[in-house]
C-alpha atoms as a PDB file:
ATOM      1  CA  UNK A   1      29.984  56.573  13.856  1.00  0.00           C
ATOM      2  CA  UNK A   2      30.345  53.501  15.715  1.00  0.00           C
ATOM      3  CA  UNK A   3      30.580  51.304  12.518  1.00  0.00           C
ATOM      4  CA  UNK A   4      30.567  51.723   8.755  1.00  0.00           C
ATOM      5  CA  UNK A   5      29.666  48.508   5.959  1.00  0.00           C
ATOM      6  CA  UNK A   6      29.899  49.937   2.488  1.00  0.00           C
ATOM      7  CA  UNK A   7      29.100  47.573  -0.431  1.00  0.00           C
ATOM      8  CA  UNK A   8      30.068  44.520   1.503  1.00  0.00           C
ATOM      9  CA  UNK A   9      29.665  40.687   0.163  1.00  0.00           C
ATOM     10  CA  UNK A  10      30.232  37.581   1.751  1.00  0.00           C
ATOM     11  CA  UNK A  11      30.867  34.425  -0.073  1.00  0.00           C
ATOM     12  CA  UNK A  12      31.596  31.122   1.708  1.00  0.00           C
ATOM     13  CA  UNK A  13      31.826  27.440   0.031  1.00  0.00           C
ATOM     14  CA  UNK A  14      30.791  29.218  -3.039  1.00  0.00           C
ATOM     15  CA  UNK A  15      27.799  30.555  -1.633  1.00  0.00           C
ATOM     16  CA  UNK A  16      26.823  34.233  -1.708  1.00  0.00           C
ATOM     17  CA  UNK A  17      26.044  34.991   2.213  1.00  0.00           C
ATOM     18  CA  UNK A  18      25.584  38.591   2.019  1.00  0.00           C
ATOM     19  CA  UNK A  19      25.539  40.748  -0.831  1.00  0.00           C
ATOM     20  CA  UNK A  20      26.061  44.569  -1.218  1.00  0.00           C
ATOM     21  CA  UNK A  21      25.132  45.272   2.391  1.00  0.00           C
ATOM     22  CA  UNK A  22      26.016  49.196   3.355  1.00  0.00           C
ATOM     23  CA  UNK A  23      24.718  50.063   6.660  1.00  0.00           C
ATOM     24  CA  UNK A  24      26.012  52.422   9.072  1.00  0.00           C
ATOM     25  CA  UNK A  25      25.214  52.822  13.106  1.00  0.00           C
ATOM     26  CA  UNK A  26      26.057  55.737  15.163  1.00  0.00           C
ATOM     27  CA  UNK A  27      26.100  56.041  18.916  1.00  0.00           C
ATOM     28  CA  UNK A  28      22.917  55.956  20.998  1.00  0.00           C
ATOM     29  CA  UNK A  29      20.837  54.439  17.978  1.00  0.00           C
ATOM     30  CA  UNK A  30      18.525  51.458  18.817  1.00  0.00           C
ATOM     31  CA  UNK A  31      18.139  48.886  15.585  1.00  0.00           C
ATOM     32  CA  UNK A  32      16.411  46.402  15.026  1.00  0.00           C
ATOM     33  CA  UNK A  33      17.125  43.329  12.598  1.00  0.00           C
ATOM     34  CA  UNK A  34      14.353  41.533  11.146  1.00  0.00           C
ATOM     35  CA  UNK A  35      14.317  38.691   8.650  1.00  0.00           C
ATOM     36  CA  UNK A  36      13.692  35.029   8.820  1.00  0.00           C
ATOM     37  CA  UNK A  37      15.989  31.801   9.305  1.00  0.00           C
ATOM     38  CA  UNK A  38      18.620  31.896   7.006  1.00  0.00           C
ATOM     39  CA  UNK A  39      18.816  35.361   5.544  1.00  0.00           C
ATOM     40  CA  UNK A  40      22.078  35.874   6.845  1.00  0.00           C
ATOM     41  CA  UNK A  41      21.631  37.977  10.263  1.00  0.00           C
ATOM     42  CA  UNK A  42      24.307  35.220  11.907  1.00  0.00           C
ATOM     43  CA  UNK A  43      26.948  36.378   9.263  1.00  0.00           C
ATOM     44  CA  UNK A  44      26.617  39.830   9.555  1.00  0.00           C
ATOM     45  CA  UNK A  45      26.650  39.614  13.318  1.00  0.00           C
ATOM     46  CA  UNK A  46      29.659  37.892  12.735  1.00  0.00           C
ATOM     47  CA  UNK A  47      31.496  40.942  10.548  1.00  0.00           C
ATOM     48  CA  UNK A  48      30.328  43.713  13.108  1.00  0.00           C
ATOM     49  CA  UNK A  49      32.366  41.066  16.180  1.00  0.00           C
ATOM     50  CA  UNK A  50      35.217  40.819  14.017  1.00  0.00           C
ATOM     51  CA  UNK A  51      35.030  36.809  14.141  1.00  0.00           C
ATOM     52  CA  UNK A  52      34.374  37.107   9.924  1.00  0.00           C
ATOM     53  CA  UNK A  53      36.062  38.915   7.407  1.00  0.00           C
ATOM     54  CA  UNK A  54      34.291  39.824   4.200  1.00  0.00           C
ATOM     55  CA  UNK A  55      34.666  38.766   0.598  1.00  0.00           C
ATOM     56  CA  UNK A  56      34.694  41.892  -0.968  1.00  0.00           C
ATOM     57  CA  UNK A  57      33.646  45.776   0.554  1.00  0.00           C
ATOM     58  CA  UNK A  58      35.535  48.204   2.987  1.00  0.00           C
ATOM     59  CA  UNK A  59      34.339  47.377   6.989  1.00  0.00           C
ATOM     60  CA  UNK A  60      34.935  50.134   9.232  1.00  0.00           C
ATOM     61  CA  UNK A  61      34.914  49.041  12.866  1.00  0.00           C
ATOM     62  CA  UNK A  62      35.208  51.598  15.715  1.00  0.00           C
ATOM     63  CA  UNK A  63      38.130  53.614  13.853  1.00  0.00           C
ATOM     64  CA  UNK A  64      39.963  50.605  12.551  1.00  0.00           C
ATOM     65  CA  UNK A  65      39.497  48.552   9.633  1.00  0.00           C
ATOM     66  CA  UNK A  66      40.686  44.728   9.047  1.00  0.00           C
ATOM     67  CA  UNK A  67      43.918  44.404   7.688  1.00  0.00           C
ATOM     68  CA  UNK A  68      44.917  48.000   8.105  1.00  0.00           C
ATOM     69  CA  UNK A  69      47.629  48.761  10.861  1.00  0.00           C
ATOM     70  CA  UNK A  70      46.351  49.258  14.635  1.00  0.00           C
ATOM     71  CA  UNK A  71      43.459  47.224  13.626  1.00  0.00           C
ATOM     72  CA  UNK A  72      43.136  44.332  16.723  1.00  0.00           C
ATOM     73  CA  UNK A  73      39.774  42.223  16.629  1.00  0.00           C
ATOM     74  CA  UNK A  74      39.843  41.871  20.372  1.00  0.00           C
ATOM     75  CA  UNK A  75      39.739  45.622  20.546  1.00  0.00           C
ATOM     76  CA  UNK A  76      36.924  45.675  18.647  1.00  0.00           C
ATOM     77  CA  UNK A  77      35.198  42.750  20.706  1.00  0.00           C
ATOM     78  CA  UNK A  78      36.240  44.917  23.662  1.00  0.00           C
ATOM     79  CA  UNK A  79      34.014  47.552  22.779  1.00  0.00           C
ATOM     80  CA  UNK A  80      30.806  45.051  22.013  1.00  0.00           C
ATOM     81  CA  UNK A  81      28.664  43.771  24.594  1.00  0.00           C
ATOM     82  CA  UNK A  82      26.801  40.146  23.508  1.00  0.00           C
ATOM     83  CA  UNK A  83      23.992  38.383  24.049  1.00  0.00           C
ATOM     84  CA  UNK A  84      22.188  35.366  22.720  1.00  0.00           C
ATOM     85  CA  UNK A  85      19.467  32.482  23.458  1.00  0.00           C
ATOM     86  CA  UNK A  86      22.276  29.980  23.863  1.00  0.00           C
ATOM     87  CA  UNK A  87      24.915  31.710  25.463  1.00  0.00           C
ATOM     88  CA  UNK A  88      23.564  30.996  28.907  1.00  0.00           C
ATOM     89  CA  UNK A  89      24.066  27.053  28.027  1.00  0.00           C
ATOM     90  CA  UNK A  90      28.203  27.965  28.431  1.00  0.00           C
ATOM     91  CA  UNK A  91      27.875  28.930  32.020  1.00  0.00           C
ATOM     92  CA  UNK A  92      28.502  26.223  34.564  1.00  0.00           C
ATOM     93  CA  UNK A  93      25.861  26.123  36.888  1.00  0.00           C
ATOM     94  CA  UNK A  94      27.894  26.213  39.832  1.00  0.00           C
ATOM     95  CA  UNK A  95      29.052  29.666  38.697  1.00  0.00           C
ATOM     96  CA  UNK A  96      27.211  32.554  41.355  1.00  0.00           C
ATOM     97  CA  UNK A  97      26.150  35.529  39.599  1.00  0.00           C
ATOM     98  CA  UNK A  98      28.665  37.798  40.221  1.00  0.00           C
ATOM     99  CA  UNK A  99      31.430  35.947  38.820  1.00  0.00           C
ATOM    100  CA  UNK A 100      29.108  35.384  35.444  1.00  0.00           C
ATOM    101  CA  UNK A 101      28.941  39.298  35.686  1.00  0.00           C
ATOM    102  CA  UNK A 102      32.252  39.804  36.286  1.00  0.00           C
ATOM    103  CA  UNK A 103      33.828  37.691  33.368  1.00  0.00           C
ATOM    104  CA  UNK A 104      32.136  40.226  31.197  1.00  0.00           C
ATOM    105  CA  UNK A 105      35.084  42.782  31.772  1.00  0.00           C
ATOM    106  CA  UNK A 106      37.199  40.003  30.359  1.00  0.00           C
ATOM    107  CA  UNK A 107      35.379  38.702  27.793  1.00  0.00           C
ATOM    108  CA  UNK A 108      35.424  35.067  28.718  1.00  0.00           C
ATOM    109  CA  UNK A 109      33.284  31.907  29.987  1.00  0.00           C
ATOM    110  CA  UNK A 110      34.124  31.876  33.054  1.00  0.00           C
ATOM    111  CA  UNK A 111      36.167  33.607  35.527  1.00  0.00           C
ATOM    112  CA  UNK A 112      40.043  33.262  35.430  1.00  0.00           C
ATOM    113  CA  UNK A 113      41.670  36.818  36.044  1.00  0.00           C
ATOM    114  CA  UNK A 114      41.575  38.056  39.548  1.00  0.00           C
ATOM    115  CA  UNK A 115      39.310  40.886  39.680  1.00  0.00           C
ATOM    116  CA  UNK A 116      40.214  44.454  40.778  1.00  0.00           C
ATOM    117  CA  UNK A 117      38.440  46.767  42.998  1.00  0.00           C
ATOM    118  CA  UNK A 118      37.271  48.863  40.508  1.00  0.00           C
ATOM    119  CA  UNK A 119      36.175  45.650  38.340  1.00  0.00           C
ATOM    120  CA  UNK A 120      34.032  44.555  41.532  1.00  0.00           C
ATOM    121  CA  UNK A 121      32.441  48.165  41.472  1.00  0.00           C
ATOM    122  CA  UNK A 122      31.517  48.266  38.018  1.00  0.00           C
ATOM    123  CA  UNK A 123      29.519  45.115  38.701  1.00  0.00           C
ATOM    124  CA  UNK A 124      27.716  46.141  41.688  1.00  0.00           C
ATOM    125  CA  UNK A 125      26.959  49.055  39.932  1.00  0.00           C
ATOM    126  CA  UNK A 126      25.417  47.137  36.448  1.00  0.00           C
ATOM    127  CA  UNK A 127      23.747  45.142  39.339  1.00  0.00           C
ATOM    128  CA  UNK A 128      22.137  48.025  40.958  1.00  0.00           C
ATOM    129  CA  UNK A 129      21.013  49.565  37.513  1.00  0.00           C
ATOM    130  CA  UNK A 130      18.784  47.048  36.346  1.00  0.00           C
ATOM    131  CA  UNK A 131      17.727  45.840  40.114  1.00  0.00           C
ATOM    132  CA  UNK A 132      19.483  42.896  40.061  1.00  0.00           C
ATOM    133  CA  UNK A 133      21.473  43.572  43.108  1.00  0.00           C
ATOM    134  CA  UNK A 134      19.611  40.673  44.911  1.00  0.00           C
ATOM    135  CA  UNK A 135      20.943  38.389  43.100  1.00  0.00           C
ATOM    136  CA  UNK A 136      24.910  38.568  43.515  1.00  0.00           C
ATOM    137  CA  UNK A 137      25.359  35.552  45.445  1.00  0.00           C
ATOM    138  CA  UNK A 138      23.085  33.015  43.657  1.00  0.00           C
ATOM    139  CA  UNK A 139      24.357  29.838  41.653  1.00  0.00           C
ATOM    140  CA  UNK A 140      23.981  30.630  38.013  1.00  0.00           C
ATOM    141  CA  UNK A 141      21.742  27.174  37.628  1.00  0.00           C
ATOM    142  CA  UNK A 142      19.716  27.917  40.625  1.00  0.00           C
ATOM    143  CA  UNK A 143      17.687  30.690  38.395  1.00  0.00           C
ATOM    144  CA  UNK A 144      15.003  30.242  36.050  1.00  0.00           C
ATOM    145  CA  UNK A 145      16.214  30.965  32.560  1.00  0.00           C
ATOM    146  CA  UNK A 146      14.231  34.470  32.019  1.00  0.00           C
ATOM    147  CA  UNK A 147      16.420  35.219  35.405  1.00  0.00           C
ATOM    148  CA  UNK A 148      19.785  33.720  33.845  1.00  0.00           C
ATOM    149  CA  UNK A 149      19.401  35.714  30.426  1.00  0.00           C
ATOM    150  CA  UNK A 150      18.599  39.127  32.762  1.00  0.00           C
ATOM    151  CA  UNK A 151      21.798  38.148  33.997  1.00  0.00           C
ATOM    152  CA  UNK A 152      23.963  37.754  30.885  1.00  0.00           C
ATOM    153  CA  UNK A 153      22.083  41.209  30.139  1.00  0.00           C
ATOM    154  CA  UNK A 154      24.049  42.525  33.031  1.00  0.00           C
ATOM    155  CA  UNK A 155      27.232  40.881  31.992  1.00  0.00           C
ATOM    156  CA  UNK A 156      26.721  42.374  28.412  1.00  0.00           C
ATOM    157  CA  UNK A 157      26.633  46.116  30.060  1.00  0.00           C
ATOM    158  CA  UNK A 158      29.196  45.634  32.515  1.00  0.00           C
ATOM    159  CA  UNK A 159      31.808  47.820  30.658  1.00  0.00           C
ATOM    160  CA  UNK A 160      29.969  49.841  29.473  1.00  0.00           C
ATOM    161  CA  UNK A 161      30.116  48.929  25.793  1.00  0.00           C
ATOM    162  CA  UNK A 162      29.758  51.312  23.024  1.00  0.00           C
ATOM    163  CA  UNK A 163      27.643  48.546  21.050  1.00  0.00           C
ATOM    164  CA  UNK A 164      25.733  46.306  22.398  1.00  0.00           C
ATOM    165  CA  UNK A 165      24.458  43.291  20.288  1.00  0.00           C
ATOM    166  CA  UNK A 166      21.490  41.106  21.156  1.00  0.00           C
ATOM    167  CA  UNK A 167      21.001  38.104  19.111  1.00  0.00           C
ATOM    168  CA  UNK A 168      17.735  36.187  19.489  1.00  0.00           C
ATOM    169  CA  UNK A 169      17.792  36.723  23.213  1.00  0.00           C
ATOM    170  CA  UNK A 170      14.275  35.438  23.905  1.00  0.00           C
ATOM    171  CA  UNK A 171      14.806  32.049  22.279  1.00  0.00           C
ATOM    172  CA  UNK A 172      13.933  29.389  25.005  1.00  0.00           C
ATOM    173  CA  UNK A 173      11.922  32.326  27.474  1.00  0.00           C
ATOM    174  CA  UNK A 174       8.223  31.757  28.191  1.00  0.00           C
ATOM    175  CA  UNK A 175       6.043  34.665  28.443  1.00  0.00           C
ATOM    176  CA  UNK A 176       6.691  36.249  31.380  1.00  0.00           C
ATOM    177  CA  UNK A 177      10.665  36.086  31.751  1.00  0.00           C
ATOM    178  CA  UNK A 178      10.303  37.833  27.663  1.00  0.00           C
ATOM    179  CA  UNK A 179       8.918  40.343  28.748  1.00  0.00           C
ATOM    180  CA  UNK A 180      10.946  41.182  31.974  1.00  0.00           C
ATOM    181  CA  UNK A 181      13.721  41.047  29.992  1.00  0.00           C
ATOM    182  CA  UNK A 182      12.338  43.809  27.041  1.00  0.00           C
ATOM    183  CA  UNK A 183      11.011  45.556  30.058  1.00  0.00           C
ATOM    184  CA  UNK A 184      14.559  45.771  31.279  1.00  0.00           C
ATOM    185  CA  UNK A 185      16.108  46.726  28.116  1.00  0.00           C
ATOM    186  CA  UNK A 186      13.530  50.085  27.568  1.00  0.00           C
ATOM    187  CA  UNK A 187      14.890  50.758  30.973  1.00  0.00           C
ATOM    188  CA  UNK A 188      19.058  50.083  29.861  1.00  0.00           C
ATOM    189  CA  UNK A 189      18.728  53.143  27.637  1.00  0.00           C
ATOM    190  CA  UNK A 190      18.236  55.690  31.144  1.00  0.00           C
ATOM    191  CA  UNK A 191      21.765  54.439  31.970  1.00  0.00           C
ATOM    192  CA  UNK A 192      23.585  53.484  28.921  1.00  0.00           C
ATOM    193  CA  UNK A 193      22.011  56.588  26.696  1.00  0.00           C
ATOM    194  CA  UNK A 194      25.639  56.588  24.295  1.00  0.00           C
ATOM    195  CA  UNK A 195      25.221  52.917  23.946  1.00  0.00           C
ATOM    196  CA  UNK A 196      24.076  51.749  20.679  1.00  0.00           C
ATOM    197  CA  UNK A 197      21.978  48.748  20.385  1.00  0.00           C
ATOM    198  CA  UNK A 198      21.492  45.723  17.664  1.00  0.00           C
ATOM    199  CA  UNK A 199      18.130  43.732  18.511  1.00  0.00           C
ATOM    200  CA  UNK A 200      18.188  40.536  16.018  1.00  0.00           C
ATOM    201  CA  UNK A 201      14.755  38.520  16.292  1.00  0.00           C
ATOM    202  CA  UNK A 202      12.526  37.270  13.581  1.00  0.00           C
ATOM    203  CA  UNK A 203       9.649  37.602  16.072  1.00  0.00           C
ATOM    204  CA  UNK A 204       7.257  41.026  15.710  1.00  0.00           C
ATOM    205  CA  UNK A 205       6.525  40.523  19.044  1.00  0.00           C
ATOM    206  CA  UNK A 206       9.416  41.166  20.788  1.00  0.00           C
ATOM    207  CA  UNK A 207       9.784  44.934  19.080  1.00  0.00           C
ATOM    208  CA  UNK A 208       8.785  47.500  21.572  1.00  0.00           C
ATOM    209  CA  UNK A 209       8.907  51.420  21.003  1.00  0.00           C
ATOM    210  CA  UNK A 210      12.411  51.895  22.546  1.00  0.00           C
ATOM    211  CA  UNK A 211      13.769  51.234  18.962  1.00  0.00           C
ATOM    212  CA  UNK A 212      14.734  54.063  16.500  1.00  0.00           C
ATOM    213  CA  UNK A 213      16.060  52.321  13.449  1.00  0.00           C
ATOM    214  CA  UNK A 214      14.878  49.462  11.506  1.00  0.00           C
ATOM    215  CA  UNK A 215      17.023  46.617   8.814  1.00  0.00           C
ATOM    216  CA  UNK A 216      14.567  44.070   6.967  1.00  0.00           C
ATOM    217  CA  UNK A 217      17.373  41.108   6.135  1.00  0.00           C
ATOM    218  CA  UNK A 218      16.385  38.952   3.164  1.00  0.00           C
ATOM    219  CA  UNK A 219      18.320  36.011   1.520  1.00  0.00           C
ATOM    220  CA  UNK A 220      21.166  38.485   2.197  1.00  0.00           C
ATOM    221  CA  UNK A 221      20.702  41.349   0.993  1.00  0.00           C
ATOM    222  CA  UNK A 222      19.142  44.447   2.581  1.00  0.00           C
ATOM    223  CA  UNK A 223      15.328  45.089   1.750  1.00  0.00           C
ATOM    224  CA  UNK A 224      15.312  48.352   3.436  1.00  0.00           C
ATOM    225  CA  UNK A 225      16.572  50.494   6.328  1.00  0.00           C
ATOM    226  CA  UNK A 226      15.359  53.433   8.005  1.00  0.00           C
ATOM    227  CA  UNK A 227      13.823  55.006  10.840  1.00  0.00           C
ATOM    228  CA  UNK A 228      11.328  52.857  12.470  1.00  0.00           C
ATOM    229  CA  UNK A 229       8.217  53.963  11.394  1.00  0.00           C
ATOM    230  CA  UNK A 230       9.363  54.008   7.360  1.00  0.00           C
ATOM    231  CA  UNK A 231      10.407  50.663   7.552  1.00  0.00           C
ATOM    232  CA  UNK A 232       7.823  48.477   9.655  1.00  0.00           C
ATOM    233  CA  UNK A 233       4.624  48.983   7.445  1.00  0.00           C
ATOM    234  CA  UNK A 234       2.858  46.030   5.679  1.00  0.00           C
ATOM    235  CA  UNK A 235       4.006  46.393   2.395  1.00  0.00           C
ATOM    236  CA  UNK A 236       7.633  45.945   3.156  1.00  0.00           C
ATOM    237  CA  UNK A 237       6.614  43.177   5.458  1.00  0.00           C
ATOM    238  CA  UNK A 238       4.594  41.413   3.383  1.00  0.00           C
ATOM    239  CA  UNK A 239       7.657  41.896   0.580  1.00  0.00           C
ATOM    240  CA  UNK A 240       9.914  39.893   2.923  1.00  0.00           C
ATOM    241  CA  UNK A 241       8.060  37.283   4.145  1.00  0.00           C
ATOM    242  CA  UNK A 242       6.502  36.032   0.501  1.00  0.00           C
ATOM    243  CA  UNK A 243       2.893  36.476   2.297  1.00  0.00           C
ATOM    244  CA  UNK A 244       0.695  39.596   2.387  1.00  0.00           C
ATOM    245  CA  UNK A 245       0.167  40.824   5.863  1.00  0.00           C
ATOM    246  CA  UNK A 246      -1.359  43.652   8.408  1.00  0.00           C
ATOM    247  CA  UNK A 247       0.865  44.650  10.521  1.00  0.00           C
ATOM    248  CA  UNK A 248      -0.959  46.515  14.034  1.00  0.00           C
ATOM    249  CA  UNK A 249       0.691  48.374  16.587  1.00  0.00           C
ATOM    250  CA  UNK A 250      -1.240  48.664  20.011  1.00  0.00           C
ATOM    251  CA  UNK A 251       0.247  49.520  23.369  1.00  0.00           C
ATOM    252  CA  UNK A 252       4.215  50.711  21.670  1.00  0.00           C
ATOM    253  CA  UNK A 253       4.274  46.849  20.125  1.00  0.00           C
ATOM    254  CA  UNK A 254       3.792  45.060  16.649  1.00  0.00           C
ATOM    255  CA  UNK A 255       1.780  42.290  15.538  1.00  0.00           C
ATOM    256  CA  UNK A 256       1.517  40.755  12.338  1.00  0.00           C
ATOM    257  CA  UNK A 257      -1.568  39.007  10.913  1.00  0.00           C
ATOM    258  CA  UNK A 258      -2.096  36.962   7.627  1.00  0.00           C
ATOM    259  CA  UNK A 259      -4.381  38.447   5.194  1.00  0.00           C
END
C-alpha cells in the first residue's frame, strides 16, 4: 500500500471540500480521476503531497501518518513525482533540459545543488527511456510546449518515484503534442512497472487503456471507484455530470456523447 484515506473530510472557510473520501492505492496501479471543475480533485491532490492536512479522518502516507512521530512531508514529497498544465510556466526559459531534469532529484524550480555523478546518470538514463536523449542540451523555451511537458514528464520519473501524480497535464497541448505525451506515458509503465500512477483530467479523451483503476469525483465526495471497466459505463457518467450520456470506446479510448 502506497497510501491509505479512510473516512477523510476537508473543511476550509466553512466550506465542506471533501467529505468521507476512503480510497486506497497500491503499487503498480494506474488511476484515473474524473470529475468536473470544482469537485475537489485540487484538494485531494493536495492531501496525497502532504501540502494539506485534513479536517477530520486518519491519512496514511507511505508508512507515516501526519502528526505521528517520523512523519516528514518532504519525505513524502520525496517519494511523489508531479506534473501539471502550469508547471512548465515556472521554468525559466533559459534553463537547458537537463538541468530542468535534473532539479527533479531535488525537488525544486530550478537548479541550485551541484549534481553528483550518479544524479547525472539517473538523468541520462530517464532521458534514454522515453527517447528524449536528443534533447539534453536544448533551452527549456526553445521547445514547443507538447515538447516542454514530455520534459517535465522526464523530470517527474527521474527518481524513480513510487507515485507519480499527473494533474491536468494536457491543459494548453494541441492535438498532436496530447497525444505524444499519452503515447509516452503507455510506454512509462515498461520501465517504471512498481510505479503507481494518478491521471487527474476531466477530459474522456485523454483516458487510454493503460489505466486499471477508476475514481468519479463529485462536489467532493466519491461517486464510485473500481476497476476500470465497473466504473466508466454511462450510467455512472451520466450520474456525475447531471446529463444522460453514451459513453463509446473504440481503438483502447473513451468518448462521451449527449443523448
Amino acid at each position: 500500500m502506497l497510501f491509505l484515506l479512510d473516512h477523510v473530510d476537508k473543511i476550509k472557510k466553512g466550506r465542506m471540500l471533501l467529505r468521507d473520501i476512503t480510497w486506497q492505492v497500491n503499487e503498480g496501479e494506474r488511476w484515473l480521476i474524473y470529475g468536473l471543475n470544482g469537485a475537489g480533485k485540487s484538494t485531494l491532490l493536495n492531501i496525497i503531497n502532504a501540502y494539506d492536512f485534513v479536517t477530520q479522518g486518519d491519512v496514511s502516507l507511505f508508512g507515516t501518518s501526519p502528526g505521528h512521530q517520523g512523519y516528514s512531508a518532504h519525505n513524502v514529497r520525496k517519494q511523489i513525482g508531479y506534473i501539471s498544465g502550469s508547471l512548465r510556466d515556472r521554468f525559466a526559459e533559459g534553463e537547458i533540459v537537463q538541468d530542468v531534469v535534473l532539479s527533479g532529484i531535488y525537488k525544486s524550480i530550478g537548479l541550485y545543488e551541484k549534481p553528483t555523478d550518479h544524479d547525472m546518470k539517473c538523468v541520462e538514463q530517464v532521458l534514454e527511456d522515453l527517447n528524449m536523449t536528443h534533447f539534453k542540451a536544448h533551452y527549456f523555451g526553445q521547445l514547443s510546449t507538447g515538447e516542454q511537458q514530455r520534459v517535465l514528464l522526464a523530470r517527474a520519473l527521474v527518481d524513480h518515484p513510487k507515485l507519480l501524480i499527473l494533474d491536468e497535464p494536457c491543459n494548453g497541448l494541441d492535438y498532436v503534442g496530447r497525444e505524444q505525451l499519452l503515447e509516452m506515458l503507455s510506454n512509462i509503465k515498461q520501465s517504471y512497472p512498481q510505479t503507481a500512477i494518478i491521471y487527474v483530467t476531466h477530459f474522456m479523451e485523454e483516458v487510454t487503456s493503460e489505466f486499471t483503476h477508476a475514481l468519479l469525483l463529485k462536489a467532493g465526495r466519491i461517486q464510485t471507484l473500481g476497476q476500470v471497466e465497473d466504473v466508466l459505463t454511462a450510467p455512472q457518467l451520466s450520474q456525475l455530470l447531471d446529463m444522460k450520456v453514451d459513453l463509446y470506446r473504440h481503438k483502447q479510448r473513451y468518448q462521451i456523447v449527449r443523448q
